[in-house]
PDB file of N, CA and C in Angstrom:
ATOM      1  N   UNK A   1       0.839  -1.178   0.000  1.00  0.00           N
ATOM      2  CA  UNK A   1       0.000   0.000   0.000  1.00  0.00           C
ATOM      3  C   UNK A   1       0.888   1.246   0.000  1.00  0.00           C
ATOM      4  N   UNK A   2       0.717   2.330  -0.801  1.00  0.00           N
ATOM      5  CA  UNK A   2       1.062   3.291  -0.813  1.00  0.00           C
ATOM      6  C   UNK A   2       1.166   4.306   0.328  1.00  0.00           C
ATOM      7  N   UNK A   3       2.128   5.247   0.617  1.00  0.00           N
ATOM      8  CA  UNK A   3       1.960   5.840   1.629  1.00  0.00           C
ATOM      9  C   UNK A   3       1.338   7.100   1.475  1.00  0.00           C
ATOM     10  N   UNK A   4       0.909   8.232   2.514  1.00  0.00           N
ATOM     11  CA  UNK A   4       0.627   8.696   1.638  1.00  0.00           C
ATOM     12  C   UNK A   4       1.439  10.446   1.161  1.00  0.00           C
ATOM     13  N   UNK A   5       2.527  10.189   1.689  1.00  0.00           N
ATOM     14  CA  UNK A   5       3.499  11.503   0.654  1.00  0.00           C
ATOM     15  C   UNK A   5       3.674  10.863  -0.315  1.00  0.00           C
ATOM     16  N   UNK A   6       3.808   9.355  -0.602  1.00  0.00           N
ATOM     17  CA  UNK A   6       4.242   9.014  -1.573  1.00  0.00           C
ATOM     18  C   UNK A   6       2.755   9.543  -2.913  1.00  0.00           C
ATOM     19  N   UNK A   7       1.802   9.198  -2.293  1.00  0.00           N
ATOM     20  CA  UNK A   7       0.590   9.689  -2.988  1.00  0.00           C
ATOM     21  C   UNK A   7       0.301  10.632  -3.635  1.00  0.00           C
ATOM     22  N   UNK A   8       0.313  11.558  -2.613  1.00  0.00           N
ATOM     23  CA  UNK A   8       0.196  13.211  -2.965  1.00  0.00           C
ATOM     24  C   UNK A   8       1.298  13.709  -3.725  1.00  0.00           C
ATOM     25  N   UNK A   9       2.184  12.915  -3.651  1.00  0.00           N
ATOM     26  CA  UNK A   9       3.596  13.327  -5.154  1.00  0.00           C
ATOM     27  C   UNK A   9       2.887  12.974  -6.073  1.00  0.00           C
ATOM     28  N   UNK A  10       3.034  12.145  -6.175  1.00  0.00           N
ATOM     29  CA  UNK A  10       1.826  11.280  -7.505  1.00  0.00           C
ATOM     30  C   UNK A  10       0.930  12.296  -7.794  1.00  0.00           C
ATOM     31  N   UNK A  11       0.160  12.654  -7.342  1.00  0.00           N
ATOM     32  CA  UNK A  11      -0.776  13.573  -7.514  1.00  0.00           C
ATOM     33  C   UNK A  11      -0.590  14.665  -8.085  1.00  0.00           C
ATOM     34  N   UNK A  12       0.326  15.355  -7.360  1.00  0.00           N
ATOM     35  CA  UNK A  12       0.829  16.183  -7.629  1.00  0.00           C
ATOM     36  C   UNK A  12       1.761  16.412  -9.230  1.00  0.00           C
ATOM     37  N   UNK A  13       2.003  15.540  -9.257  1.00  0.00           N
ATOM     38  CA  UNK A  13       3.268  15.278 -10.469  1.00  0.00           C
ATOM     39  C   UNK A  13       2.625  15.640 -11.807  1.00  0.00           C
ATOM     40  N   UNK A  14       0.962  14.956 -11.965  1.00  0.00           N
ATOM     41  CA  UNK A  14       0.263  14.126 -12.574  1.00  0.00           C
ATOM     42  C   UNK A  14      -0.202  15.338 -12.800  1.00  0.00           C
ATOM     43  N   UNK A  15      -0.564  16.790 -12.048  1.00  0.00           N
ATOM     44  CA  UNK A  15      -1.564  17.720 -12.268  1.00  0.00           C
ATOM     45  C   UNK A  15      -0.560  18.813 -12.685  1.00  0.00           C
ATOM     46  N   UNK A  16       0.873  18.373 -11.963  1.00  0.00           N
ATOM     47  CA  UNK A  16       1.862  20.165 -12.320  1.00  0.00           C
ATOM     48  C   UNK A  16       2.739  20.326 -12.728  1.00  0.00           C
ATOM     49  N   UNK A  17       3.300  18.478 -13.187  1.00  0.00           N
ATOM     50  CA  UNK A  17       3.852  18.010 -13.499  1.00  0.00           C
ATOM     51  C   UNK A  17       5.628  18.324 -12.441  1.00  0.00           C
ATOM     52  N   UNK A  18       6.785  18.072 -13.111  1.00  0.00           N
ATOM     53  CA  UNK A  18       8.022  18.247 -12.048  1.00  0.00           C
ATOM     54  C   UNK A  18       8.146  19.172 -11.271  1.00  0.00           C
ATOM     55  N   UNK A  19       7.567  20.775 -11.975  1.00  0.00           N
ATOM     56  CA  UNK A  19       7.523  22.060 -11.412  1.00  0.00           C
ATOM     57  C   UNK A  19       7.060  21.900 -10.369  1.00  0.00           C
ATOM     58  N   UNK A  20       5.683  21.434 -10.163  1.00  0.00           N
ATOM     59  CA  UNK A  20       4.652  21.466  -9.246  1.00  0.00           C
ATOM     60  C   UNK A  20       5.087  20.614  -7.687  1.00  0.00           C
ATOM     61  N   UNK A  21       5.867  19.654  -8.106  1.00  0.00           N
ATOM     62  CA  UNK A  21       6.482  18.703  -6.934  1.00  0.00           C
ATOM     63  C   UNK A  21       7.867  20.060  -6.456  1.00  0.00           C
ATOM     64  N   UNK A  22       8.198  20.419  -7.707  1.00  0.00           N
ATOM     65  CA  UNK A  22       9.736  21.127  -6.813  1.00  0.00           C
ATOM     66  C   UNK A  22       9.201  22.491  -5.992  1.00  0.00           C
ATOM     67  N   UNK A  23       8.094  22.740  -6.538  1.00  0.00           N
ATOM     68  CA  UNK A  23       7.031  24.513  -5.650  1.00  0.00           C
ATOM     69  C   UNK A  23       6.739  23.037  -4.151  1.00  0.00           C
ATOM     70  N   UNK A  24       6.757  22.286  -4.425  1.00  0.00           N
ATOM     71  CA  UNK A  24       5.693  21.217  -2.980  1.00  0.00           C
ATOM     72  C   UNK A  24       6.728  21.257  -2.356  1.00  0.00           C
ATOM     73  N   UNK A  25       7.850  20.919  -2.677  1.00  0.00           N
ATOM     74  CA  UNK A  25       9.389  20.677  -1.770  1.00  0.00           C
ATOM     75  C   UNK A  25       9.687  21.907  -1.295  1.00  0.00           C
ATOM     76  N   UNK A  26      10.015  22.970  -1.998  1.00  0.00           N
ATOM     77  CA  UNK A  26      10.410  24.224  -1.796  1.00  0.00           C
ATOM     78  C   UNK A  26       9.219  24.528  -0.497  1.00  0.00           C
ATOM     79  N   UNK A  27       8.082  24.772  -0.463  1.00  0.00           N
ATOM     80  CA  UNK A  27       6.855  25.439   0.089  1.00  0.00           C
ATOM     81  C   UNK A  27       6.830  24.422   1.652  1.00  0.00           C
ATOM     82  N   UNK A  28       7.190  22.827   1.551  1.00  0.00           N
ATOM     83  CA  UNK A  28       7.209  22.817   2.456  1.00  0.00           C
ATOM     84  C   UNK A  28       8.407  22.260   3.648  1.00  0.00           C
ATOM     85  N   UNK A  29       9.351  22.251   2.567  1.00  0.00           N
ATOM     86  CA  UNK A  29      10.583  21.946   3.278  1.00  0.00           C
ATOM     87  C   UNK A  29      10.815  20.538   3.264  1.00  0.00           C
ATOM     88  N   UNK A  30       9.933  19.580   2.957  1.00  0.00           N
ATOM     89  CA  UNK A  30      10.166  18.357   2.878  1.00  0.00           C
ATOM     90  C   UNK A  30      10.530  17.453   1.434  1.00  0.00           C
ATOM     91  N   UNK A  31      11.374  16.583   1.058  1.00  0.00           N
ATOM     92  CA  UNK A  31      12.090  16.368   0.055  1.00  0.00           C
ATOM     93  C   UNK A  31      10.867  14.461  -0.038  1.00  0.00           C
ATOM     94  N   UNK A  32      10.003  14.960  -0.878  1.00  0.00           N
ATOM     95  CA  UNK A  32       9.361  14.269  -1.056  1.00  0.00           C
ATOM     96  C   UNK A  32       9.522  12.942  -1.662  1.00  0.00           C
ATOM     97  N   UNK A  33      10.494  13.036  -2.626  1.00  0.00           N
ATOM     98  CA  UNK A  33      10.993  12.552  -3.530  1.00  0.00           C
ATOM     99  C   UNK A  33      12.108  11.376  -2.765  1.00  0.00           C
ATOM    100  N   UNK A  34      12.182  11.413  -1.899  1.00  0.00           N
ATOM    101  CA  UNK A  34      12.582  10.608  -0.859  1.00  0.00           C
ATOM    102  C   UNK A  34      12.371   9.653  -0.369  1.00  0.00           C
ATOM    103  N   UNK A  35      10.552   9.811  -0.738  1.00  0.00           N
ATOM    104  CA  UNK A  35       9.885   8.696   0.167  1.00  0.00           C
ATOM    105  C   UNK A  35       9.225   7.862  -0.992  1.00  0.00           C
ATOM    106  N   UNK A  36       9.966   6.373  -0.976  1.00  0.00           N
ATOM    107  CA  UNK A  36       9.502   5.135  -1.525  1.00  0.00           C
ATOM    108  C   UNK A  36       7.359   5.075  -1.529  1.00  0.00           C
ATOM    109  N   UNK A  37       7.041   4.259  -1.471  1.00  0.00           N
ATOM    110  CA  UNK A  37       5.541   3.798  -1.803  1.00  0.00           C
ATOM    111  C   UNK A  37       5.001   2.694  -0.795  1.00  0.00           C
ATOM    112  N   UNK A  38       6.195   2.453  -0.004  1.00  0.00           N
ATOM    113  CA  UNK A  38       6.263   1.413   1.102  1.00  0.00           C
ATOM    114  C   UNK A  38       6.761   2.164   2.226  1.00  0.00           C
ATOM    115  N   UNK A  39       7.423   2.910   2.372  1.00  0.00           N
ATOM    116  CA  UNK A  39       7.690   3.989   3.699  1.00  0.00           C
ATOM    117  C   UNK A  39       6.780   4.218   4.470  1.00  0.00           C
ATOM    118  N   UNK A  40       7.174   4.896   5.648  1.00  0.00           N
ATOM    119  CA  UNK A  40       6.044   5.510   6.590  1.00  0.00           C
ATOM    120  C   UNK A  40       5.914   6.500   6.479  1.00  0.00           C
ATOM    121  N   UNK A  41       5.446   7.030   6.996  1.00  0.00           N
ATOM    122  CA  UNK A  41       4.589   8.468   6.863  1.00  0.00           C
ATOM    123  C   UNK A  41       5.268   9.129   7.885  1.00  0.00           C
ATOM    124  N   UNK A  42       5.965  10.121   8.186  1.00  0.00           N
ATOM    125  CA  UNK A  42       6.603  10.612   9.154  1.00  0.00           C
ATOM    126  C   UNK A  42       5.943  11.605   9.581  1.00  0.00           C
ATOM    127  N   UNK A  43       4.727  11.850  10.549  1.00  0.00           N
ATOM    128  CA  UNK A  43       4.115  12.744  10.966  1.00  0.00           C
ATOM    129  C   UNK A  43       4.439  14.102  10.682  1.00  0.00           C
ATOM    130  N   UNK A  44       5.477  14.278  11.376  1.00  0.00           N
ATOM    131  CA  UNK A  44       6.048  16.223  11.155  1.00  0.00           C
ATOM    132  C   UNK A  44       5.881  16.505   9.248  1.00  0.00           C
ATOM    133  N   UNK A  45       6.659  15.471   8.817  1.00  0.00           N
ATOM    134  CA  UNK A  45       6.417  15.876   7.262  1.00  0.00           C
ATOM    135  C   UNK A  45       5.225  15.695   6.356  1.00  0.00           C
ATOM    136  N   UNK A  46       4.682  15.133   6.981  1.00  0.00           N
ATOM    137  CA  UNK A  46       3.098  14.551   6.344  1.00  0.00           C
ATOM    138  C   UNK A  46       2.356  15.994   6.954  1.00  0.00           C
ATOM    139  N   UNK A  47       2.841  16.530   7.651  1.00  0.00           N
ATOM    140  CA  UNK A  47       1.800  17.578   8.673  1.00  0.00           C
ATOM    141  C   UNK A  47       2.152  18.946   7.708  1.00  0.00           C
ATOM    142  N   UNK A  48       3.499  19.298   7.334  1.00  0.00           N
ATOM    143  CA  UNK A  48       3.952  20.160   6.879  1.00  0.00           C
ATOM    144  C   UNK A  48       3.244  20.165   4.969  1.00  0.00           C
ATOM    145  N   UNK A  49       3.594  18.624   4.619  1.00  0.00           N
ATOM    146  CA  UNK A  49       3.118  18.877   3.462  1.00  0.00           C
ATOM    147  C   UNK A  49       2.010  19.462   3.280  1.00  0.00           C
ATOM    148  N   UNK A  50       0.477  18.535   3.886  1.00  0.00           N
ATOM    149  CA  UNK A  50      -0.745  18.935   3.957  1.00  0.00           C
ATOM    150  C   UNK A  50      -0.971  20.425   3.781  1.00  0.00           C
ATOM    151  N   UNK A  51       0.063  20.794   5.201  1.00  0.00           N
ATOM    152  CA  UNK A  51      -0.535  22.897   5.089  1.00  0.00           C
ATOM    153  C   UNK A  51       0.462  23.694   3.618  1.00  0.00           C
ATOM    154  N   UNK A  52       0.853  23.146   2.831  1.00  0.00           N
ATOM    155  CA  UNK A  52       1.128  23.483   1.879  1.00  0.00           C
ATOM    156  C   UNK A  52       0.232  23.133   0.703  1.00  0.00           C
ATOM    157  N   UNK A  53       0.133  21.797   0.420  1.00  0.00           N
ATOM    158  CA  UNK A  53      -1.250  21.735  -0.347  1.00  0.00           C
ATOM    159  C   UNK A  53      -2.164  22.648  -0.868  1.00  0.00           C
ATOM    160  N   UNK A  54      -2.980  23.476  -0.109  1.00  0.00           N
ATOM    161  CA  UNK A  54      -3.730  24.425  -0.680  1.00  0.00           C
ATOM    162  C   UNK A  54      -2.942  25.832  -1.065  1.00  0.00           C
ATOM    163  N   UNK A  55      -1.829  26.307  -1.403  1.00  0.00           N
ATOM    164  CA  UNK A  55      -1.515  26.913  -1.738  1.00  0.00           C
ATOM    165  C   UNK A  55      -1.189  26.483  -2.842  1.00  0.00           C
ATOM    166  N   UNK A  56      -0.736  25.000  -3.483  1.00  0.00           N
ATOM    167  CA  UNK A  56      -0.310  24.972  -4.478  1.00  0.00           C
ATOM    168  C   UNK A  56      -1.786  24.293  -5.291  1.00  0.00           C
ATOM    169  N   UNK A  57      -2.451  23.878  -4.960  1.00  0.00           N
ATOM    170  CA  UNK A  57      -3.638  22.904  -5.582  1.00  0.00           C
ATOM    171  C   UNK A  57      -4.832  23.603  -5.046  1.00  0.00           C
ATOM    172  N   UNK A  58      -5.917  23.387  -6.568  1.00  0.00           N
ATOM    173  CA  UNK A  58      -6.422  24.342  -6.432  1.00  0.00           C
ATOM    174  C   UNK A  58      -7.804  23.466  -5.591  1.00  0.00           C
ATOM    175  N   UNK A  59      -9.071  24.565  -5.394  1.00  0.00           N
ATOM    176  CA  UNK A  59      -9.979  23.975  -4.198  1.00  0.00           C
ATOM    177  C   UNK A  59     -10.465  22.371  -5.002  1.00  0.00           C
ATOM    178  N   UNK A  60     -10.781  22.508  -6.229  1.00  0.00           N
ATOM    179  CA  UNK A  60     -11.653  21.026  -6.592  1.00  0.00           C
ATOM    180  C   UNK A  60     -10.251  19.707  -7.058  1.00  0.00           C
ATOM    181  N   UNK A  61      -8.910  20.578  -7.046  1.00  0.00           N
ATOM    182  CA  UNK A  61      -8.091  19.271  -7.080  1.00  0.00           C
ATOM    183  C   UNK A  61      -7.738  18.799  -5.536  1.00  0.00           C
ATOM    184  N   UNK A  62      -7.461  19.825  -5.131  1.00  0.00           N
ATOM    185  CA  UNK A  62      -7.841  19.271  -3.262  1.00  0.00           C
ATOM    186  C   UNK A  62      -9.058  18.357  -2.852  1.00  0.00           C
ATOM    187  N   UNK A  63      -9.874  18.326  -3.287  1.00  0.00           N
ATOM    188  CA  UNK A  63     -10.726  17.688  -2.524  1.00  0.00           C
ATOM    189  C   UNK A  63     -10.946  16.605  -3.844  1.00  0.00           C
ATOM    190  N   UNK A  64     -10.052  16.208  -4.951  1.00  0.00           N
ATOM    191  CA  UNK A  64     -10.095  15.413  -5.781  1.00  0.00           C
ATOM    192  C   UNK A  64      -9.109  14.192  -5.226  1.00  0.00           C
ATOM    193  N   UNK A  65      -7.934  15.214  -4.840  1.00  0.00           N
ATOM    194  CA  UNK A  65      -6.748  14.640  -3.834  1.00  0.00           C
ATOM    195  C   UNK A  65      -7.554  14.105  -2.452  1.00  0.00           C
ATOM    196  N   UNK A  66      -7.858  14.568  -1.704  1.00  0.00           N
ATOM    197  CA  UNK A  66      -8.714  13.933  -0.284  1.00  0.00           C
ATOM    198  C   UNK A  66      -9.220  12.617  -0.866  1.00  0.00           C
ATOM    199  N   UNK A  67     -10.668  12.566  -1.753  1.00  0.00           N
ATOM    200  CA  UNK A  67     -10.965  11.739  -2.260  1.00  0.00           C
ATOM    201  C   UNK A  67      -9.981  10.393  -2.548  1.00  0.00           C
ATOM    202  N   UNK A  68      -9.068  10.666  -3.017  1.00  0.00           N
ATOM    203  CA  UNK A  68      -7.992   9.357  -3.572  1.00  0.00           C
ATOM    204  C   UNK A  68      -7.157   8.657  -2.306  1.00  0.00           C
ATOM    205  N   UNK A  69      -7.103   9.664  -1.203  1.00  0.00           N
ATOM    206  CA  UNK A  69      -6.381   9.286  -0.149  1.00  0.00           C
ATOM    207  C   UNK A  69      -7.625   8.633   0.785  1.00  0.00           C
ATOM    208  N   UNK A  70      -8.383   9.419   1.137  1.00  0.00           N
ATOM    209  CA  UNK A  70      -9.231   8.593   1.692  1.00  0.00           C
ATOM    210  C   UNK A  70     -10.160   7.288   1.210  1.00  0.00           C
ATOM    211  N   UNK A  71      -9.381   6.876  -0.086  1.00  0.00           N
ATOM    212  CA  UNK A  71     -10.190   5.489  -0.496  1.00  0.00           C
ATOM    213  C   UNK A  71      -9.286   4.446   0.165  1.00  0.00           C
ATOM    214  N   UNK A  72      -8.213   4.228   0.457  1.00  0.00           N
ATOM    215  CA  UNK A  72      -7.096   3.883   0.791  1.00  0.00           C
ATOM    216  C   UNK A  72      -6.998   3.620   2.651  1.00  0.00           C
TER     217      UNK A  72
END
């Protein structure tokens, strides 16, 4: 099962393509690109990504993103 920074890269990648992951890294300090698909979720960085999220994604891909994570 996927984790889920590993997810929201995905996601991310898919909608902003490389730019959009390197504005996600930059915005939240965490090097996303790091984390395998089998990793854990490291709270502090999973916490940091999230409050970056809506600055970079817009309101109906956010809650397109929620949707995909919460099927999981």
């Amino acid at each position: 099962m996927a984790n889920r920074i590993s997810r929201i890269t995905s996601f991310v990648e898919k909608r902003k393509l490389g730019f959009g992951v390197a504005r996600l890294i930059m915005m939240s300090g965490v090097n996303v690109r790091s984390f395998g698909p089998n990793d854990p979720d490291p709270p502090d960085a999973l916490r940091r990504l999230e409050q970056a999220l809506p600055q970079l994604l817009t309101p109906q891909e956010l809650k397109e993103l929620l949707g995909l994570l919460s099927e999981s």
